[in-house]
Protein backbone atom coordinates (compact mmCIF):
# COMPACT_ATOMS: atom_id res chain seq x y z
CA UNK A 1 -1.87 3.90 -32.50
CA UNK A 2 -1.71 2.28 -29.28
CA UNK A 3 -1.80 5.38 -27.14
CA UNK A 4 -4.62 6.92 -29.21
CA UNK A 5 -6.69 3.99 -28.51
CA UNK A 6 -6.27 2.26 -31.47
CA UNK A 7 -4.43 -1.52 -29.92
CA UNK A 8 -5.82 -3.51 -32.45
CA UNK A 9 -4.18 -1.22 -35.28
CA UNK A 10 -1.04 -0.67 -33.35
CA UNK A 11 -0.52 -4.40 -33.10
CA UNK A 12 -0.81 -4.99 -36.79
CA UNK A 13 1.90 -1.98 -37.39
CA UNK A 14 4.47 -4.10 -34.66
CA UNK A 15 4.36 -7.70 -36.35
CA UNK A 16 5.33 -5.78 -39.95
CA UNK A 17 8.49 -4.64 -37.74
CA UNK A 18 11.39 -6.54 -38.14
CA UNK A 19 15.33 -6.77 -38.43
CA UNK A 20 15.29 -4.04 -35.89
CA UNK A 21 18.15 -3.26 -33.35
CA UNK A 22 18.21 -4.16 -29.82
CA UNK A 23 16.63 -0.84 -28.55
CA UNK A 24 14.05 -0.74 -31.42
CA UNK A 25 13.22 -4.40 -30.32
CA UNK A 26 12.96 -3.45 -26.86
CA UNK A 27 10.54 -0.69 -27.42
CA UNK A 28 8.41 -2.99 -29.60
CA UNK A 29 8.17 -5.44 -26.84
CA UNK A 30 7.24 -2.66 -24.49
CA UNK A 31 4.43 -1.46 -26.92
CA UNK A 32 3.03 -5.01 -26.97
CA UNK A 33 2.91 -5.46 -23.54
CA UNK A 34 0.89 -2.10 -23.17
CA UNK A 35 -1.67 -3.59 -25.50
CA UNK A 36 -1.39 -6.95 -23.45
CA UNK A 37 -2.34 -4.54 -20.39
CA UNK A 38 -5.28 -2.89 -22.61
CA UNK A 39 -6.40 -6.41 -23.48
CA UNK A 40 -6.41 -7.68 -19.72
CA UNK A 41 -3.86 -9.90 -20.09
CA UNK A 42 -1.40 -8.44 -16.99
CA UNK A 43 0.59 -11.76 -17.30
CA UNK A 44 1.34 -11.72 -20.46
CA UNK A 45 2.75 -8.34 -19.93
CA UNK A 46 4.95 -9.62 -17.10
CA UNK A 47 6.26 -12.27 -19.74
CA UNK A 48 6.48 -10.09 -22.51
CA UNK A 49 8.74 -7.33 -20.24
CA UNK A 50 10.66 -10.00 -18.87
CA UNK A 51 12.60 -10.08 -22.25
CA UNK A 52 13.43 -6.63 -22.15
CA UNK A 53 16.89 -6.34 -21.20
CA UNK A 54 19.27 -3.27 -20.74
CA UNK A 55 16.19 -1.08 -19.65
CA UNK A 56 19.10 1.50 -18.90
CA UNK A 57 20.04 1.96 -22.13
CA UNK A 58 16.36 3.08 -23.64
CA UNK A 59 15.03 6.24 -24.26
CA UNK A 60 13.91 8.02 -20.78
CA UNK A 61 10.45 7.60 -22.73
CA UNK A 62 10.88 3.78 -23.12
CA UNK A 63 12.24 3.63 -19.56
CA UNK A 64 9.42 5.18 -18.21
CA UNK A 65 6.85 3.33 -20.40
CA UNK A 66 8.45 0.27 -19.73
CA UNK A 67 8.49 0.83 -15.21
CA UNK A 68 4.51 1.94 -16.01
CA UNK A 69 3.89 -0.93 -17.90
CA UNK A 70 5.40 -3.49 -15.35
CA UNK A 71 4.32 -1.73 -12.18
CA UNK A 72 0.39 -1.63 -13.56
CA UNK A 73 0.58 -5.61 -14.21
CA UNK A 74 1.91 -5.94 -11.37
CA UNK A 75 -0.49 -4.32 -9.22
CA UNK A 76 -3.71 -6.07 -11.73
CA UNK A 77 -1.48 -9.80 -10.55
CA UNK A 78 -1.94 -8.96 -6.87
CA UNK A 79 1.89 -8.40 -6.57
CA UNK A 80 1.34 -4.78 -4.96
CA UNK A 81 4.93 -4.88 -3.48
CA UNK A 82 6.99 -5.70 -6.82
CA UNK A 83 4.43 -2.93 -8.10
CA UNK A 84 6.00 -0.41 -5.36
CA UNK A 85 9.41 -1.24 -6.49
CA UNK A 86 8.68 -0.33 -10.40
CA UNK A 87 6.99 2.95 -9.21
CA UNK A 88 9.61 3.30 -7.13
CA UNK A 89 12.10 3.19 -10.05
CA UNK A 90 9.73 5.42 -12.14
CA UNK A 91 9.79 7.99 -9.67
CA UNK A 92 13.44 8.27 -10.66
CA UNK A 93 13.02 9.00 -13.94
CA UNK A 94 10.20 11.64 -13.85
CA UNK A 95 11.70 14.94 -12.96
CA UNK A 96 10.14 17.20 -10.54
């Protein structure tokens, strides 16, 4: 939902998730800080991703999503250089 557009839906979907495992979690929280990002709300995303723990361990998608998310709230903050360091880091992850 979220990627097509459809936050408001996607949000709804994420709070009926629960008892979920640590990476299922973490890719929840990274969803919800996208929609914090499509709501204007680049703080809350920097909260919200701060909880995310053992990025290393997600799916290269997550991993990705989760560098993107972070280095665009960064950037919308005025923290351009802790932006550079997530891009950095996602420039790692995206082959050639």
């Amino acid at each position: 939902f979220i990627y097509d557009g459809q936050w408001r839906d996607g949000i709804r979907t994420l709070a009926q998730a629960t008892n979920l495992s640590p990476e299922q979690a973490s890719a929840k929280t990274i969803l919800l800080a996208k929609t914090d990002i499509i709501r204007d709300q680049p703080k809350a995303a920097v909260a919200r991703l701060a909880g995310v723990h053992e990025i290393s361990s997600l799916s290269p998608f997550y991993q990705v999503q989760y560098h993107e998310t972070l280095a665009s709230a960064y950037e919308t903050v005025g923290n351009p250089a802790e932006s550079v360091v997530e891009r950095i880091k996602l420039e790692r992850l995206i082959p050639d």
